[in-house]
Every structure is written in structure tokens, then in C-alpha cells.
N, C-alpha and C. Protein backbone atom coordinates (compact mmCIF):
# COMPACT_ATOMS: atom_id res chain seq x y z
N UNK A 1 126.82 90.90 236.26
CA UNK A 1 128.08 90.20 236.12
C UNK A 1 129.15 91.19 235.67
N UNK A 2 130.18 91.27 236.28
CA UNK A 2 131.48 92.66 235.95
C UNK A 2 131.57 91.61 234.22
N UNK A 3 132.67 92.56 233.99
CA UNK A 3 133.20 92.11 232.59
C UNK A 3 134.38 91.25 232.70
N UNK A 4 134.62 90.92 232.03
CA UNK A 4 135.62 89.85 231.83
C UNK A 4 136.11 89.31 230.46
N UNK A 5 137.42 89.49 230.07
CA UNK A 5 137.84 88.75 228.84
C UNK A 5 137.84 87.40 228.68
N UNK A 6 137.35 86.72 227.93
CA UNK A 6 137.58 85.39 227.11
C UNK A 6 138.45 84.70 226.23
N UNK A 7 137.99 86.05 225.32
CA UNK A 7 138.79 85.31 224.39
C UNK A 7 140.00 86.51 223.80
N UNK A 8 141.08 85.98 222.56
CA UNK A 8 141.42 86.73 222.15
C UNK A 8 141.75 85.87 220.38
N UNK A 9 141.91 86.60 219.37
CA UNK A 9 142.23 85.94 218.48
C UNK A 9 143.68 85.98 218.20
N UNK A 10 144.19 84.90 217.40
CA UNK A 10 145.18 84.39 217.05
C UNK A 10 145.38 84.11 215.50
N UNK A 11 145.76 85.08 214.46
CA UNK A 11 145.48 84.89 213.36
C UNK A 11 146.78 83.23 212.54
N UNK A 12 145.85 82.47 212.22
CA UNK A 12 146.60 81.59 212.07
C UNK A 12 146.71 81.18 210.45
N UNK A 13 147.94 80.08 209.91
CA UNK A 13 147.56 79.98 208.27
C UNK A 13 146.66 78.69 208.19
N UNK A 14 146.46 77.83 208.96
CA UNK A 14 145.63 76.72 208.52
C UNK A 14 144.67 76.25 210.22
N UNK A 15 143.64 76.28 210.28
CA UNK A 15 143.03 75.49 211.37
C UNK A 15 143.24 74.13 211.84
N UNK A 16 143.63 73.12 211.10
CA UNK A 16 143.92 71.79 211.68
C UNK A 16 145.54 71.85 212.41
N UNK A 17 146.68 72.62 211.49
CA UNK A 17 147.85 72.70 211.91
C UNK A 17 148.18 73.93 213.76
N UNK A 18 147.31 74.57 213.83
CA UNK A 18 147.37 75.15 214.98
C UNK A 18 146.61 74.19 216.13
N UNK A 19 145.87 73.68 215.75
CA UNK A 19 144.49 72.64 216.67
C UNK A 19 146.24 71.91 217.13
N UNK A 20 146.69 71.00 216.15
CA UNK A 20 147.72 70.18 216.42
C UNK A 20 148.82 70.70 217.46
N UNK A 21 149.32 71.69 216.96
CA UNK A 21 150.07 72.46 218.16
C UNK A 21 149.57 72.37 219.22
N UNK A 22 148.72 73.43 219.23
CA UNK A 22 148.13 73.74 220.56
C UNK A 22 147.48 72.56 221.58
N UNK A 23 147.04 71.64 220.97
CA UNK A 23 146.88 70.75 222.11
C UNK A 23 147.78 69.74 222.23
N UNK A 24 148.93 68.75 221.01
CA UNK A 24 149.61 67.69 221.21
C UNK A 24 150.48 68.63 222.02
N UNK A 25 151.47 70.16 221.31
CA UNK A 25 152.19 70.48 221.88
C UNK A 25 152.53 71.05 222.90
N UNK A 26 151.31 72.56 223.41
CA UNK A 26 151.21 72.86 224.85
C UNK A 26 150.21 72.18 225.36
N UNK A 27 149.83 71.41 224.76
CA UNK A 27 148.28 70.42 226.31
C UNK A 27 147.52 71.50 226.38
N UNK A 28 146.60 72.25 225.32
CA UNK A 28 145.39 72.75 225.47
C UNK A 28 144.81 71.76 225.41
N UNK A 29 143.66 72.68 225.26
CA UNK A 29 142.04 71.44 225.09
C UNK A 29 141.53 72.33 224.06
N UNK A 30 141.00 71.52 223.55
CA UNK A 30 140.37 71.90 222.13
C UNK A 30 138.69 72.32 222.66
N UNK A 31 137.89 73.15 222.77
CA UNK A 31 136.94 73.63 223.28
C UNK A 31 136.05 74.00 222.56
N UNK A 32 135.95 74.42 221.02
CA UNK A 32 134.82 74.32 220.13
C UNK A 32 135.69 74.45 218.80
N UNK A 33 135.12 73.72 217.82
CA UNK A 33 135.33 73.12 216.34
C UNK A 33 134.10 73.40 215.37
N UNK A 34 133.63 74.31 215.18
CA UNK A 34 132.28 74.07 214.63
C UNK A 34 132.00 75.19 213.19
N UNK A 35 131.81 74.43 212.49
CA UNK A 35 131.76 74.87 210.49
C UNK A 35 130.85 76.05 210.61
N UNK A 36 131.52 77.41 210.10
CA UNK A 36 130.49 78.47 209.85
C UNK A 36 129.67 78.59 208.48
N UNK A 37 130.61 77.46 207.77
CA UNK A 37 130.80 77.47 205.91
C UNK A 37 131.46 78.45 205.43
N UNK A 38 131.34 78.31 203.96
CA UNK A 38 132.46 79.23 203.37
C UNK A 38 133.86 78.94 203.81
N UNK A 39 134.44 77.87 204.64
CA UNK A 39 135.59 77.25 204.99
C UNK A 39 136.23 78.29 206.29
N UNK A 40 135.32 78.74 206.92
CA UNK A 40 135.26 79.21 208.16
C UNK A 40 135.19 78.07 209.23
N UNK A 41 135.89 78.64 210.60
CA UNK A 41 135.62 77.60 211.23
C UNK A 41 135.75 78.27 212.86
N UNK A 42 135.04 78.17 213.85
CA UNK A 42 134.91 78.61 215.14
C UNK A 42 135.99 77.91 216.10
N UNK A 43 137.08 78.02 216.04
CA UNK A 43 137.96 77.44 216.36
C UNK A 43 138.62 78.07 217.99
N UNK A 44 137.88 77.00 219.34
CA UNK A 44 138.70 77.88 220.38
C UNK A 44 139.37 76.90 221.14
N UNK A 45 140.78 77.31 221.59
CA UNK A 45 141.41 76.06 222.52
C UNK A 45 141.95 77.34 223.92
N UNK A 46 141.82 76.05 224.57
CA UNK A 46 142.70 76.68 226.08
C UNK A 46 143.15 76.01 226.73
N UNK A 47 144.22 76.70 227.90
CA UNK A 47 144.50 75.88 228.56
C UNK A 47 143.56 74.95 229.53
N UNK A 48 144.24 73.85 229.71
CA UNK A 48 142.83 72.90 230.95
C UNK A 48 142.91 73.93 231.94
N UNK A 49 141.31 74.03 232.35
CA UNK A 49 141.30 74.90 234.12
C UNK A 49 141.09 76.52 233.43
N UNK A 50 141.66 77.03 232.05
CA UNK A 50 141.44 78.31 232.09
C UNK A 50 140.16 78.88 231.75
N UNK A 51 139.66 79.96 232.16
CA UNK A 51 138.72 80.86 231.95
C UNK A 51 138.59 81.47 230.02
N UNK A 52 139.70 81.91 229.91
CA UNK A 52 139.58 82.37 228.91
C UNK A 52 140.44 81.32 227.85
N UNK A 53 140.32 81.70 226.43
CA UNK A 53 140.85 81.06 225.58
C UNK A 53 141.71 81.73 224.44
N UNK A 54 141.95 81.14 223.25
CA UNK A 54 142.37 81.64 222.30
C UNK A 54 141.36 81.04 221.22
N UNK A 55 140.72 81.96 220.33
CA UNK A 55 140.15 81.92 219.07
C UNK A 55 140.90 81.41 218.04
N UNK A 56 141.19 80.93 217.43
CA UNK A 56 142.34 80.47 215.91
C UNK A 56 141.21 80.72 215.05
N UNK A 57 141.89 82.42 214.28
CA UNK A 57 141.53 83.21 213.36
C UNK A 57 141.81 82.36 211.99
N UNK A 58 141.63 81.70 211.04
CA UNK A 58 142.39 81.44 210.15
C UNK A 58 142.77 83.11 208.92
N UNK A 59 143.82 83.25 209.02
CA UNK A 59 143.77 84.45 207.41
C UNK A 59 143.48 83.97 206.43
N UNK A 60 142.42 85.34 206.35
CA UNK A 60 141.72 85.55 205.07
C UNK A 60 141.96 86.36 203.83
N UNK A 61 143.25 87.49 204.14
CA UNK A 61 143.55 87.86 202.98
C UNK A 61 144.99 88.14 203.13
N UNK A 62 145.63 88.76 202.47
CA UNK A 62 146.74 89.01 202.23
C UNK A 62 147.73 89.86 203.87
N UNK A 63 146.79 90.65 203.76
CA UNK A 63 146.98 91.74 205.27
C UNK A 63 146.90 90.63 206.61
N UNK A 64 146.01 89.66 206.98
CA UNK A 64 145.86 89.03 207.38
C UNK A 64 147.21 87.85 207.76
N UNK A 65 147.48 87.56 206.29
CA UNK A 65 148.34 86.54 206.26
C UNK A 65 149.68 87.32 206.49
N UNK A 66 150.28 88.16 205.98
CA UNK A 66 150.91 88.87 206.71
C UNK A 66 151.38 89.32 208.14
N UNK A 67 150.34 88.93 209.04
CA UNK A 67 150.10 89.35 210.62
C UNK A 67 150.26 87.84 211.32
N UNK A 68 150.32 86.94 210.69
CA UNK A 68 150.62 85.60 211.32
C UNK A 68 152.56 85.38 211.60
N UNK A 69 152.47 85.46 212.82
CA UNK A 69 153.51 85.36 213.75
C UNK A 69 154.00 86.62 214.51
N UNK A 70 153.33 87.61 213.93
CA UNK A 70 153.97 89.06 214.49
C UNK A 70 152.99 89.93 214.67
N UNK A 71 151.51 89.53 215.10
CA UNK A 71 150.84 90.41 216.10
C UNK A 71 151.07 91.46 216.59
N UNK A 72 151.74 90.79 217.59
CA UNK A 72 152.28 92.41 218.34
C UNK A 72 153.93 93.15 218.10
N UNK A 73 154.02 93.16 216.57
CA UNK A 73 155.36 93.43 216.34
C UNK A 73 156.53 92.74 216.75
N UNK A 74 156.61 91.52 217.33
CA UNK A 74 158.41 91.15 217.62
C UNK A 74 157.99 91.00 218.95
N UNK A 75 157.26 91.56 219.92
CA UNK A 75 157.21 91.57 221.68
C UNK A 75 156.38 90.80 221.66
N UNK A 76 156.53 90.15 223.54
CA UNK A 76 156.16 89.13 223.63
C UNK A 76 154.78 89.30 223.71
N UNK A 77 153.53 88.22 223.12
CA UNK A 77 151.86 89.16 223.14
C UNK A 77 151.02 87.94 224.10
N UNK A 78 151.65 86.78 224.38
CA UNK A 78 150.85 86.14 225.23
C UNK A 78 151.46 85.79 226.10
N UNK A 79 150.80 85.47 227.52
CA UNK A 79 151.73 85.24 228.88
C UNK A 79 150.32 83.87 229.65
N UNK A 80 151.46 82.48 229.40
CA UNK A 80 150.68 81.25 229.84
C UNK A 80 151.73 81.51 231.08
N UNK A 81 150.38 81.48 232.16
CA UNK A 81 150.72 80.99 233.46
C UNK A 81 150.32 79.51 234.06
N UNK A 82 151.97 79.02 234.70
CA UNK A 82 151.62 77.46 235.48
C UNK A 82 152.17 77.68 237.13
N UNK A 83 151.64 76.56 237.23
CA UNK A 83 151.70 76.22 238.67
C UNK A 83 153.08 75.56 238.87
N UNK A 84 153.76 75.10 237.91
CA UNK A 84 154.91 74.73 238.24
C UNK A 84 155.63 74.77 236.58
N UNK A 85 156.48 75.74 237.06
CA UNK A 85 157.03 76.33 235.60
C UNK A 85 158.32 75.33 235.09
N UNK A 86 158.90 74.78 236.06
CA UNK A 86 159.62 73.75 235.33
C UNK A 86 159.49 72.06 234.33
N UNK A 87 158.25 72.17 235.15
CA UNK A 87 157.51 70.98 234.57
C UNK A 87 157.19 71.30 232.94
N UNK A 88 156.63 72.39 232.90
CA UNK A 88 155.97 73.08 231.92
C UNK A 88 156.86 72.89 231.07
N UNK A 89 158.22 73.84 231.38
CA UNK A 89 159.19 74.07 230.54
C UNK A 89 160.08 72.89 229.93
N UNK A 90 160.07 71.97 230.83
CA UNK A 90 160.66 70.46 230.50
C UNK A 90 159.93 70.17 229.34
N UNK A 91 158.67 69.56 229.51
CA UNK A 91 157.68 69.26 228.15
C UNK A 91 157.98 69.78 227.07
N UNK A 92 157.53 71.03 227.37
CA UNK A 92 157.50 72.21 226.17
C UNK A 92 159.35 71.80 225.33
N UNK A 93 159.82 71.64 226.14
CA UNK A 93 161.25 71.98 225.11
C UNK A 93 161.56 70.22 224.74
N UNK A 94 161.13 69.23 225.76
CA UNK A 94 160.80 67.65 225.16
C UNK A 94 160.37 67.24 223.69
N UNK A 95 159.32 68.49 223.69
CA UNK A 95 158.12 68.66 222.45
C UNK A 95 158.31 69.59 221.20
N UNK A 96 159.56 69.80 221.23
CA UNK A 96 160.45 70.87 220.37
C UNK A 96 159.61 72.42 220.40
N UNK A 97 159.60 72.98 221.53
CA UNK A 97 159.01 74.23 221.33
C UNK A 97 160.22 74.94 221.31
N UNK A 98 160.67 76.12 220.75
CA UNK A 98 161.52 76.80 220.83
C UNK A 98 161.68 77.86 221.79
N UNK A 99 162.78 77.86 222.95
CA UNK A 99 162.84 78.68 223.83
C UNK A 99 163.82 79.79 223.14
N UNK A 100 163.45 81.20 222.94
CA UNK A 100 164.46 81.82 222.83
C UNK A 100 165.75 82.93 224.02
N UNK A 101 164.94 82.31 224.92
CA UNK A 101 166.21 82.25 226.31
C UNK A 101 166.22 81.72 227.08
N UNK A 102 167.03 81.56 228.09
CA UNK A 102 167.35 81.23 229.18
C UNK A 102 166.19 81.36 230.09
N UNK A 103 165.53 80.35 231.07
CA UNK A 103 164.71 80.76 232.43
C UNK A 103 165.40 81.90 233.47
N UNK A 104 164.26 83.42 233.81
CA UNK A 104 164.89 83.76 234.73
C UNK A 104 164.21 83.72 235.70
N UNK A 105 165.03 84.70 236.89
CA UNK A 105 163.71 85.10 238.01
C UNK A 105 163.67 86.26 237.39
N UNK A 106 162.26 86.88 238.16
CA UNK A 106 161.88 87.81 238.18
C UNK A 106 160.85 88.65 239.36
N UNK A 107 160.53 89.87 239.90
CA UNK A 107 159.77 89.73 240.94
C UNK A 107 158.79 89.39 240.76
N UNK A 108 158.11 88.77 240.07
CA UNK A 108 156.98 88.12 239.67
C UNK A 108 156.57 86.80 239.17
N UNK A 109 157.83 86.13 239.18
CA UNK A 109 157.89 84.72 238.88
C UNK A 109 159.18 84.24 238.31
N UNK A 110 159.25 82.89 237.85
CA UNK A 110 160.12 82.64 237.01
C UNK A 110 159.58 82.13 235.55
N UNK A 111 160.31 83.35 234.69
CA UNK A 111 159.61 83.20 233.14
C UNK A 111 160.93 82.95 231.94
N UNK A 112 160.42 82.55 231.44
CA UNK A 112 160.92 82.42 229.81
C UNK A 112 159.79 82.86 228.41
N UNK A 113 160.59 83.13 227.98
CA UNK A 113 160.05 83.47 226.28
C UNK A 113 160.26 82.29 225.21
N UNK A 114 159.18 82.39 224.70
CA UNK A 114 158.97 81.14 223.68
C UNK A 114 158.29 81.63 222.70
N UNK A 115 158.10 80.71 221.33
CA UNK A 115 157.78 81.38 220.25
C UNK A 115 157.07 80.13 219.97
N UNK A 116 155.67 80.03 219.27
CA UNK A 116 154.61 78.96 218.90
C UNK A 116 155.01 78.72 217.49
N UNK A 117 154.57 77.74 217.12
CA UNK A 117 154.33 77.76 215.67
C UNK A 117 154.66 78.75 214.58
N UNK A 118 154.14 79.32 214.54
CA UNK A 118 153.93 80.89 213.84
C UNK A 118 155.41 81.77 214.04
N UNK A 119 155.69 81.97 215.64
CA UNK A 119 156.56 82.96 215.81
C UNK A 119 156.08 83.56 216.85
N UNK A 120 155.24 83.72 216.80
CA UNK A 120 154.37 84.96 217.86
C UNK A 120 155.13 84.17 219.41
N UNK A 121 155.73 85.41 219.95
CA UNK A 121 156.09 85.10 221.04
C UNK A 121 155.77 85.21 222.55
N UNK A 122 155.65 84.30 223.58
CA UNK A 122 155.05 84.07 224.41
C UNK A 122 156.21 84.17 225.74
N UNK A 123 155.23 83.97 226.63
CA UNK A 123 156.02 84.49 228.51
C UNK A 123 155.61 82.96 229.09
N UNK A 124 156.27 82.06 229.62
CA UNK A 124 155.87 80.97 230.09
C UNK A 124 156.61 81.26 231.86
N UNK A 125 155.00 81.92 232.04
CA UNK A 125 155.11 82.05 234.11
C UNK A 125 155.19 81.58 234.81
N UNK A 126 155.70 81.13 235.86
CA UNK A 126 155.69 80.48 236.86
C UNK A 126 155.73 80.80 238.50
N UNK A 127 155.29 80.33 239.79
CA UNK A 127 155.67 81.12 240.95
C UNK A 127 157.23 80.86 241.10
């Protein structure tokens, strides 16, 4: 079997408050929930239909908690692709997600930037 990514983590401050996002607000699916103890928790959601997912890291220390919303420094670190990007984008901003621009084209689709919960900012693709 070649390789292939799955997953990636998402360092978050609480597990029930990202679960909530991520599925009331972008329509993930919640895909495993399961107690490691010690108030750990195996937390993965994705989009419906996708291959891979996102892990929800909860922080555990200071350094950690620190890194919640700014991953990848300020740039955008995740890119959700749809099949119909206006639909998407309707919801999403219905559902108070914060767009911080304008939809453009691009040779590769039509995208916008958005910011989750946290901050951490995202590419919402479209053809």
C-alpha cells in the first residue's frame, strides 16, 4: 500500500468546544471519541466523504497552549476543498464563521480565507 496522510493534529483548548465547531459549524463528522484517561481523549473529525482527518490535540502545557490558533505562524495551514464553494461559503458565513476576505478566482479555484475557532486560518476551495 503507497503511503498516505490521515491525519494531522490540531492543538486545541478544550475537546467538547472544538467537537461543537467542527461539526454544528463546518458539517464534519465526528469519527472517534474515545477516553485514553488521565483526561486525554482520541479525538478525530472530518469532513463527510474525506480520507483524511483532523486529530483535536487538546494542550497540555503552557508551550502547547500557546500554539492554539497560530500553528503555522499567521499563514493559512489548512485548505478544505468543496464541490461547490458557494454553497459552502453561504453556510459557513450563515453560521458566523469569520471570513477574512473577499472570494477570489484563482488558477486553481475559487478560494477564500477563514479563520476557525481558535484563529488558525484556513483556504475554503472550490472549482
Amino acid at each position: 500500500m503507497p503511503q498516505r496522510l490521515i491525519l494531522t493534529a490540531l492543538v486545541v483548548r478544550d475537546y467538547d468546544e472544538a467537537i461543537a465547531y467542527f461539526t454544528d459549524i463546518l458539517g464534519f463528522a465526528l469519527r472517534h471519541d474515545t477516553a485514553l484517561g488521565s483526561g486525554k481523549r482520541w479525538v478525530v473529525v472530518a469532513p463527510p466523504g474525506s480520507a483524511a482527518g483532523l486529530l483535536l490535540a487538546r494542550a497540555a502545557d503552557d508551550r502547547q497552549r500557546g500554539a492554539i490558533g497560530d500553528q503555522s505562524g499567521g499563514r493559512v495551514f489548512l485548505f478544505l476543498e468543496t464541490d461547490d464553494f458557494w454553497r459552502d461559503h453561504a453556510a459557513y458565513t450563515d453560521r458566523g464563521v469569520r471570513f477574512v476576505e473577499a472570494p477570489r478566482r484563482e488558477s486553481y479555484g475559487t478560494v477564500a480565507v477563514f479563520e476557525d475557532l481558535y484563529g488558525n486560518r484556513w483556504d475554503l476551495i472550490g472549482p
